[in-house]
PDB file of N, CA and C in Angstrom:
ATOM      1  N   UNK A   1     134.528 -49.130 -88.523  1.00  0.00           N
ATOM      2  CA  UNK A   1     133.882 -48.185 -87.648  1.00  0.00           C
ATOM      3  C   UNK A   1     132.827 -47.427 -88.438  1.00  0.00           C
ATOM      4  N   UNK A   2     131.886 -47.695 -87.677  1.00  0.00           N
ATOM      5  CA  UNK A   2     130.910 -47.029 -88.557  1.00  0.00           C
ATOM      6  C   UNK A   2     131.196 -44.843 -88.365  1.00  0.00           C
ATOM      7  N   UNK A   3     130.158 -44.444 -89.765  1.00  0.00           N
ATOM      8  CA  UNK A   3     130.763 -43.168 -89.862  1.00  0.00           C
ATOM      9  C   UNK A   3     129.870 -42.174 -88.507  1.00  0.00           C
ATOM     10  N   UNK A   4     128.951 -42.898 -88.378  1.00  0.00           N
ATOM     11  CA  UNK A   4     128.271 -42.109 -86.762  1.00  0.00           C
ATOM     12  C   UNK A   4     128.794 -42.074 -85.605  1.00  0.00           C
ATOM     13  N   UNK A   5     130.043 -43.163 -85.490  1.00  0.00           N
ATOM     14  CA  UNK A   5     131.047 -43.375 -84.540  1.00  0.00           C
ATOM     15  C   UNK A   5     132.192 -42.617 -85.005  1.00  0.00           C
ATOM     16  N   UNK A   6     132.623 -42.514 -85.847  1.00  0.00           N
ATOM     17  CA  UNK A   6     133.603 -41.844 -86.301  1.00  0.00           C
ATOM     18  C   UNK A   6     133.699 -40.457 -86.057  1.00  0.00           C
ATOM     19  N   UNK A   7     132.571 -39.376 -86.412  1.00  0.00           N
ATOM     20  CA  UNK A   7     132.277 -38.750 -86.145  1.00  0.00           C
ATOM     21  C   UNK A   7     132.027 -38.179 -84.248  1.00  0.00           C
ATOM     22  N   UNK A   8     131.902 -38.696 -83.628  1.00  0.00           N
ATOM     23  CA  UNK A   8     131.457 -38.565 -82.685  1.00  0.00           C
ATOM     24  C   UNK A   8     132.716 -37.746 -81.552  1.00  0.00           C
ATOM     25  N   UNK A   9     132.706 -36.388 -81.073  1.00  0.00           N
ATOM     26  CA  UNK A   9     133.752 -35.881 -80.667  1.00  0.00           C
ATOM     27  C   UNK A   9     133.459 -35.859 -79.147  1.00  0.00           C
ATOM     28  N   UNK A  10     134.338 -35.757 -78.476  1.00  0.00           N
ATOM     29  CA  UNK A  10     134.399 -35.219 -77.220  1.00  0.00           C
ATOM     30  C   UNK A  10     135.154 -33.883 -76.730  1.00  0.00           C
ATOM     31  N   UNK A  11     134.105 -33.165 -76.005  1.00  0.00           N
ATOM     32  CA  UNK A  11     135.305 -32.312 -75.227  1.00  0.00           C
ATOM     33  C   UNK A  11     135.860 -32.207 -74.043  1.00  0.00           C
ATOM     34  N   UNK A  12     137.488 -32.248 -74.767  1.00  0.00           N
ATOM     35  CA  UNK A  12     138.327 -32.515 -73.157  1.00  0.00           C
ATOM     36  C   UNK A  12     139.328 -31.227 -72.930  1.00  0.00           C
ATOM     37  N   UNK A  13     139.420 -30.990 -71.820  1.00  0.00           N
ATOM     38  CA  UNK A  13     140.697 -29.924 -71.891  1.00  0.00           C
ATOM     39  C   UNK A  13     142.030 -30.479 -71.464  1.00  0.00           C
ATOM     40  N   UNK A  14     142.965 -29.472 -72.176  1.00  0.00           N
ATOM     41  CA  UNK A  14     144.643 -29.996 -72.516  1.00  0.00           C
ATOM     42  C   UNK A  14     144.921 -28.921 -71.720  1.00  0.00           C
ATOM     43  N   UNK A  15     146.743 -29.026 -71.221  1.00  0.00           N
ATOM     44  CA  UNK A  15     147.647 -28.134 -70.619  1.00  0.00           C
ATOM     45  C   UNK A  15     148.234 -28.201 -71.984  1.00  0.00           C
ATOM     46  N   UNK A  16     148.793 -26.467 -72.179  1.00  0.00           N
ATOM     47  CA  UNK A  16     150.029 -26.695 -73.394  1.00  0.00           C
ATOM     48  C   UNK A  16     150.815 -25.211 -72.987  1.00  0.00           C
ATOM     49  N   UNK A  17     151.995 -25.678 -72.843  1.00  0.00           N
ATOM     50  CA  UNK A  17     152.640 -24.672 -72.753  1.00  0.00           C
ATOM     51  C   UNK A  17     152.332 -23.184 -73.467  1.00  0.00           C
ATOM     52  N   UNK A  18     152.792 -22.197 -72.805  1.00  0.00           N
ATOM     53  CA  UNK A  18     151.824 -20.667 -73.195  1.00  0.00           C
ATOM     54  C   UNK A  18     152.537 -20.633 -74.680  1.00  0.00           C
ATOM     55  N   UNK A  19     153.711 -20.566 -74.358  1.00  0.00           N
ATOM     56  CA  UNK A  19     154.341 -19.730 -75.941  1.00  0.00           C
ATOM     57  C   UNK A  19     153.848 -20.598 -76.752  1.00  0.00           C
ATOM     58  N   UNK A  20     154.070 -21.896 -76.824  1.00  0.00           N
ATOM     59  CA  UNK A  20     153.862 -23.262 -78.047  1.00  0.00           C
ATOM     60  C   UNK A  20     151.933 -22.454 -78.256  1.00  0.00           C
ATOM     61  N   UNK A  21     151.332 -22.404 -77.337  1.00  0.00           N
ATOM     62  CA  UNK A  21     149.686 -22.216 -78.170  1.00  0.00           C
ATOM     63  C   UNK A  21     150.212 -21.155 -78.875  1.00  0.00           C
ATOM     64  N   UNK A  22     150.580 -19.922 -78.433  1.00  0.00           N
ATOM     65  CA  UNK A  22     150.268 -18.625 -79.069  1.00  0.00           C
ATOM     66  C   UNK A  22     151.302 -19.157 -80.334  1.00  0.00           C
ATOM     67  N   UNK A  23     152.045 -19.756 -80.813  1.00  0.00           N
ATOM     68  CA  UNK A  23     153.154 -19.685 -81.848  1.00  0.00           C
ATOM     69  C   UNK A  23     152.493 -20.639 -82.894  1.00  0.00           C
ATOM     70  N   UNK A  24     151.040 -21.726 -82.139  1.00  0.00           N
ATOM     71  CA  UNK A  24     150.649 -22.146 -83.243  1.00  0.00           C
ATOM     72  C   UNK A  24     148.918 -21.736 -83.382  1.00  0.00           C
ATOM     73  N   UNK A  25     148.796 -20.839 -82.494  1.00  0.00           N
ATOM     74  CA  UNK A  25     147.253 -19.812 -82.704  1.00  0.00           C
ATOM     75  C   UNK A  25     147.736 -18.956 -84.151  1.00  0.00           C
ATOM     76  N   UNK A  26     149.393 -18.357 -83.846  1.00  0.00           N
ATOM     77  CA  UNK A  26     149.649 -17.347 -84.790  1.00  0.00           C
ATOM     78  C   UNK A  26     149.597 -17.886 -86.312  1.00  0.00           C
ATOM     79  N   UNK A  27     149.876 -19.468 -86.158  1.00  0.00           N
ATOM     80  CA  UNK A  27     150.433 -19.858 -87.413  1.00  0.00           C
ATOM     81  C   UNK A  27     148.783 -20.553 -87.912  1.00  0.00           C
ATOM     82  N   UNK A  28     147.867 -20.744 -87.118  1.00  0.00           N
ATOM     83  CA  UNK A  28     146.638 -21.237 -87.777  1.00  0.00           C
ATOM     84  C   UNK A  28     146.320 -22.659 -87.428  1.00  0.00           C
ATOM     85  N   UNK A  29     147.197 -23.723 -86.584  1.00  0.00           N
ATOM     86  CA  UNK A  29     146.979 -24.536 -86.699  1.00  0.00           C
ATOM     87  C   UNK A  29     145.634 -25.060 -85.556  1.00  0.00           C
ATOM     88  N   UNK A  30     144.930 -26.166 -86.072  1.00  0.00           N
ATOM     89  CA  UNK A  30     144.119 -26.309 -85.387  1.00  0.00           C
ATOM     90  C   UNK A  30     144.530 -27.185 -84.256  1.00  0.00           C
ATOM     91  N   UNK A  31     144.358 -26.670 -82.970  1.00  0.00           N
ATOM     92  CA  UNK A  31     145.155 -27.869 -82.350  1.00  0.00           C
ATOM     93  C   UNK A  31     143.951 -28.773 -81.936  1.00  0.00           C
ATOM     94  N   UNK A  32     142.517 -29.180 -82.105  1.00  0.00           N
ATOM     95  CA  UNK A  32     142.418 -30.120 -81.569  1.00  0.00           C
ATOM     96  C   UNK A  32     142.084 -30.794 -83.175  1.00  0.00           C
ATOM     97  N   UNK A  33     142.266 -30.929 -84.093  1.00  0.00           N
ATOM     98  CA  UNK A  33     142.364 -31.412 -85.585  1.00  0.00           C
ATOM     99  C   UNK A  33     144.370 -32.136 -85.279  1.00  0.00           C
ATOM    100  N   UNK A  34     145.348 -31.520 -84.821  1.00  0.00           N
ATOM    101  CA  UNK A  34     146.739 -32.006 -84.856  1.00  0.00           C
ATOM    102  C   UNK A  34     146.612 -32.842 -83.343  1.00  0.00           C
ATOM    103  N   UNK A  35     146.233 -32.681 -82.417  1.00  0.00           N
ATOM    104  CA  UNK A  35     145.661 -33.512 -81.434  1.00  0.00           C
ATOM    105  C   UNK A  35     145.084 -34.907 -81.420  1.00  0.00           C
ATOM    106  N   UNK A  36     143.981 -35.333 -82.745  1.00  0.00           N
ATOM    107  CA  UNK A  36     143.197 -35.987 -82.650  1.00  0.00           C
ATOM    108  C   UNK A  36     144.602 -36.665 -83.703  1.00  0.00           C
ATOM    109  N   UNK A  37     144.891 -36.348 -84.446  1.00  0.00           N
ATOM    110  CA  UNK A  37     146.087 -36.655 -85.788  1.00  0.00           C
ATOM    111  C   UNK A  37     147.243 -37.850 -84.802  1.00  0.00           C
ATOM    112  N   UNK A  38     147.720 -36.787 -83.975  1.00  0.00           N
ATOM    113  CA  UNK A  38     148.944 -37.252 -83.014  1.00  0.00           C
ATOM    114  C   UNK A  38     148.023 -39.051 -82.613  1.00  0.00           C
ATOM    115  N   UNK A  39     147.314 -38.467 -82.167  1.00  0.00           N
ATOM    116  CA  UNK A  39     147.003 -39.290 -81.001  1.00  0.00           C
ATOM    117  C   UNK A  39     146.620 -41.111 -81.834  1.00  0.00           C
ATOM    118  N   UNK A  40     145.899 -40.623 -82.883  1.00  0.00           N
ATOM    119  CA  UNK A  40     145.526 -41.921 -83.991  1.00  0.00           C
ATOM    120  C   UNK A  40     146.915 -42.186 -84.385  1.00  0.00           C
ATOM    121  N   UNK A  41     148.085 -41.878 -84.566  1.00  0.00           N
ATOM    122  CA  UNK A  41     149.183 -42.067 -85.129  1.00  0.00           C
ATOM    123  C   UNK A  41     150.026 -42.904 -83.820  1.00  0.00           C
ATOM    124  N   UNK A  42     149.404 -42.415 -82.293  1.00  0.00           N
ATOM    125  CA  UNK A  42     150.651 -43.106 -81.287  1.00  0.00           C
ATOM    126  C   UNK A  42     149.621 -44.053 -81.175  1.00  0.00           C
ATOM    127  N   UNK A  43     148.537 -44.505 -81.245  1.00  0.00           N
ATOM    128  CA  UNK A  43     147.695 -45.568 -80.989  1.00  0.00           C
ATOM    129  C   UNK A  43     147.614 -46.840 -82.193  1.00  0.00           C
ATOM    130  N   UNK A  44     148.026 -46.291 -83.340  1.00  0.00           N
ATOM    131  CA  UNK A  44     148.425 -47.140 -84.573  1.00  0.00           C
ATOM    132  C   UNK A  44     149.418 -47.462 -83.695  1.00  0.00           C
ATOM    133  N   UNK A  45     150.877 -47.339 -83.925  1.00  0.00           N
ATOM    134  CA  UNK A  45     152.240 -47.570 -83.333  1.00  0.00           C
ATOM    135  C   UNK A  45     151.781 -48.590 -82.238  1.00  0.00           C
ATOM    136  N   UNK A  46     151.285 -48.500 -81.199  1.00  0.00           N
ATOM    137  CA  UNK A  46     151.034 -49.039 -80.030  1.00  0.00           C
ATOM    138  C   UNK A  46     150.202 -50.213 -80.323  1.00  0.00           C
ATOM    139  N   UNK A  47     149.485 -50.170 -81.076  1.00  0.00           N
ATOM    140  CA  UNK A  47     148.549 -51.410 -81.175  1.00  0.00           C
ATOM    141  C   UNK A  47     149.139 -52.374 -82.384  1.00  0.00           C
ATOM    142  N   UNK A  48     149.683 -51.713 -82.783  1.00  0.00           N
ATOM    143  CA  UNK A  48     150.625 -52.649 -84.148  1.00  0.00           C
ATOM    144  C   UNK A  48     152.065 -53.149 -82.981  1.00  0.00           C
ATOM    145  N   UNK A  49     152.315 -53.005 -82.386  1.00  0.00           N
ATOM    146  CA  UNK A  49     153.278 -53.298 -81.474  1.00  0.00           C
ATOM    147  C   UNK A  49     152.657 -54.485 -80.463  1.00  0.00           C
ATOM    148  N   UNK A  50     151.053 -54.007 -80.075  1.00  0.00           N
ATOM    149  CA  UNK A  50     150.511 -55.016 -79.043  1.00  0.00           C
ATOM    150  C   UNK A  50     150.460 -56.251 -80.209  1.00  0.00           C
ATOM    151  N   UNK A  51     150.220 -56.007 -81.384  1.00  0.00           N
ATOM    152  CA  UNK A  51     149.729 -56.819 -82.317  1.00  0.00           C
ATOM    153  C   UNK A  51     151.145 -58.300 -82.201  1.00  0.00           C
ATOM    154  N   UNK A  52     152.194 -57.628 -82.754  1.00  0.00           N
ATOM    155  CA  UNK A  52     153.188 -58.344 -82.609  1.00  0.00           C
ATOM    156  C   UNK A  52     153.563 -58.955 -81.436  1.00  0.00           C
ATOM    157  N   UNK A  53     153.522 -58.636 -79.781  1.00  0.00           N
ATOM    158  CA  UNK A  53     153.523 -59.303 -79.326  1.00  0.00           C
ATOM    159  C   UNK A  53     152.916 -60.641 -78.902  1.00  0.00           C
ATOM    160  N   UNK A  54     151.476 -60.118 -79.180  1.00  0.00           N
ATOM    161  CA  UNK A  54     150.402 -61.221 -79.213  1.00  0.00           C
ATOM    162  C   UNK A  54     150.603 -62.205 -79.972  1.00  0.00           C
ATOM    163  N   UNK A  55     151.000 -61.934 -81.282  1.00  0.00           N
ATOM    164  CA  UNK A  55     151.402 -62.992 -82.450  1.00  0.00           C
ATOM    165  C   UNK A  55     152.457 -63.433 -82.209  1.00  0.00           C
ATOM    166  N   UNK A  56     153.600 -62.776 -81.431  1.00  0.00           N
ATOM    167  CA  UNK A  56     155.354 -63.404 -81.581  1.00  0.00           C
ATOM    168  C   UNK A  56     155.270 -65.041 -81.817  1.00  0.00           C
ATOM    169  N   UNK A  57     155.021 -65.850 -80.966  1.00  0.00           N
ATOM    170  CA  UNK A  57     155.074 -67.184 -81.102  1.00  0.00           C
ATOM    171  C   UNK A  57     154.678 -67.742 -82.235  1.00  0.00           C
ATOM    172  N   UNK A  58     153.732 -67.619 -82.550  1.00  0.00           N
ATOM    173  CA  UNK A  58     152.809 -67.840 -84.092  1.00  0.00           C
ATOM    174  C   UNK A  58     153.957 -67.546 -85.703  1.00  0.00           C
ATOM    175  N   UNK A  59     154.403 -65.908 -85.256  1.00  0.00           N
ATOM    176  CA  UNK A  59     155.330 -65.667 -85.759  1.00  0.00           C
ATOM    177  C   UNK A  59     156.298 -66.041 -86.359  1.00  0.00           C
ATOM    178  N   UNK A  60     157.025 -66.455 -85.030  1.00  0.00           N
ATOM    179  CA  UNK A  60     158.553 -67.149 -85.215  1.00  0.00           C
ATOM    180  C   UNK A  60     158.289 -68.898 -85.521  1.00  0.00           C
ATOM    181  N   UNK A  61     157.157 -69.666 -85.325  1.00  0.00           N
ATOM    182  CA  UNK A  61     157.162 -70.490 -85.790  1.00  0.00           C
ATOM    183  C   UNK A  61     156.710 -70.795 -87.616  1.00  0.00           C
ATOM    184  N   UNK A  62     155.796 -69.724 -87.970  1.00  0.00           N
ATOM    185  CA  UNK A  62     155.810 -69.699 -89.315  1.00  0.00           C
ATOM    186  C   UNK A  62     157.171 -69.407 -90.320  1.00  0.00           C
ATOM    187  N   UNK A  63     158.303 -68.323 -89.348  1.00  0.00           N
ATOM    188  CA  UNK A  63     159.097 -67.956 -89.795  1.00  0.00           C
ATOM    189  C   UNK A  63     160.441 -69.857 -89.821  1.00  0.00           C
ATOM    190  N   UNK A  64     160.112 -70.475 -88.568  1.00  0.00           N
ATOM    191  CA  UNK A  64     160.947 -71.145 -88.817  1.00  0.00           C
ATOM    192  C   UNK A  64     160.393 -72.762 -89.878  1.00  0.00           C
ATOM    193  N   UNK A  65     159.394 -72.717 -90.102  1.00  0.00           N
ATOM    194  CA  UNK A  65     158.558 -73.797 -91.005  1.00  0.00           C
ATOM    195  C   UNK A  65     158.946 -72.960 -92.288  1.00  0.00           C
ATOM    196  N   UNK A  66     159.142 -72.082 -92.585  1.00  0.00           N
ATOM    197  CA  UNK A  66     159.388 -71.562 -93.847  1.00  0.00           C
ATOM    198  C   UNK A  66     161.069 -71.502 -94.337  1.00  0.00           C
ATOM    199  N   UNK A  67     162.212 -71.222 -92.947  1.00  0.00           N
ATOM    200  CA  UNK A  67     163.492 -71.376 -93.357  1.00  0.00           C
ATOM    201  C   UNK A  67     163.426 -72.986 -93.337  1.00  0.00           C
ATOM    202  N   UNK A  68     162.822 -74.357 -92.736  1.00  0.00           N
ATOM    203  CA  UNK A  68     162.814 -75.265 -92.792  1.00  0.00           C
ATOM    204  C   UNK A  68     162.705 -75.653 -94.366  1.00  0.00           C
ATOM    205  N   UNK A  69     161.080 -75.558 -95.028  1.00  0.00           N
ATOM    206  CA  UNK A  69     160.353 -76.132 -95.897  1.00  0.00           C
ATOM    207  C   UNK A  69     160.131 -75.536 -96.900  1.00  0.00           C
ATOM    208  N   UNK A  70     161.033 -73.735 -96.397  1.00  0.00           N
ATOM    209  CA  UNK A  70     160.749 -72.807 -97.845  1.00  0.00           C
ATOM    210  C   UNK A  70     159.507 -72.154 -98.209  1.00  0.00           C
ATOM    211  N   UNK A  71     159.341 -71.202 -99.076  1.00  0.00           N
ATOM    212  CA  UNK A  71     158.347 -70.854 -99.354  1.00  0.00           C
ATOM    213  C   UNK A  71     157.214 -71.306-100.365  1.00  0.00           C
ATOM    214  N   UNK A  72     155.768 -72.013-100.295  1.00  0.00           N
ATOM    215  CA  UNK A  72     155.204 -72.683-100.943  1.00  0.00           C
ATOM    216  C   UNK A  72     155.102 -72.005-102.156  1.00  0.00           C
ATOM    217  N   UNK A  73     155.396 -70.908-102.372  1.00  0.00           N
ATOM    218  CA  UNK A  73     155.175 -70.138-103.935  1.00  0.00           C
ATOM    219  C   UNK A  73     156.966 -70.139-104.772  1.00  0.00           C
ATOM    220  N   UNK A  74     157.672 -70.277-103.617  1.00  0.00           N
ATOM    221  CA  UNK A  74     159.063 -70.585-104.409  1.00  0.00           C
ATOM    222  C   UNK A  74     159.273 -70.629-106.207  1.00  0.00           C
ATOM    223  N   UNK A  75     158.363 -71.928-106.041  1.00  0.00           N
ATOM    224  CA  UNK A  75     158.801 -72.348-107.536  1.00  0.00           C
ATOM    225  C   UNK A  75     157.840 -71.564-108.716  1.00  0.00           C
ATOM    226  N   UNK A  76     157.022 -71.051-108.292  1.00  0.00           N
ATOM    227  CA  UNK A  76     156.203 -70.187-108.938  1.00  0.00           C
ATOM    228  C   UNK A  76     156.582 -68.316-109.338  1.00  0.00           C
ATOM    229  N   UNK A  77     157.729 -68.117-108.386  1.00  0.00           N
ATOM    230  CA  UNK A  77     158.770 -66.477-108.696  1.00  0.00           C
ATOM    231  C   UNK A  77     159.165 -66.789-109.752  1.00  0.00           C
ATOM    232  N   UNK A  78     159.594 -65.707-110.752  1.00  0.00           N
ATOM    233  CA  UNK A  78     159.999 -65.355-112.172  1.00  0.00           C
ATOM    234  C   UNK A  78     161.253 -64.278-111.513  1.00  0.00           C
ATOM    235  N   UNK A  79     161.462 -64.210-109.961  1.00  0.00           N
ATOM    236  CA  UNK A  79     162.987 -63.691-109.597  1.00  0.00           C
ATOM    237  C   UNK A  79     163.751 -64.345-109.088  1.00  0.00           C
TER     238      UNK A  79
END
């Protein structure tokens, strides 16, 4: 991603419960800096998840050519 994209913010407005803002206005936190944090962290998770499904088949057949035929570096471990 380039860094001109990266950069590039939007503004959106959030609902957040009253006490939770004021308890983290008091404490300093930035909430749309822990916002943007959250959100790259459930979209990793989610897309590493789409990832695996997409691959499953691919997957489980490399996995079973390898309990078949072993691993081609086998004889090359020093464990």
């Amino acid at each position: 991603m380039s860094v001109a994209m990266k950069n590039r913010k939007r503004t959106v407005s959030v609902t957040i419960d009253d006490e939770l803002y004021l308890r983290a206005r008091a404490n300093g936190l930035n909430l749309s800096q822990r916002l943007s944090v959250v959100i790259a962290q459930d979209l990793e998770e989610i897309e590493r998840e789409q990832w695996k499904q997409r691959n499953r088949e691919g997957l489980l057949e490399l996995n079973r050519i390898t309990e078949q035929c072993g691993n081609f570096a086998d004889e090359h471990r020093k464990f």
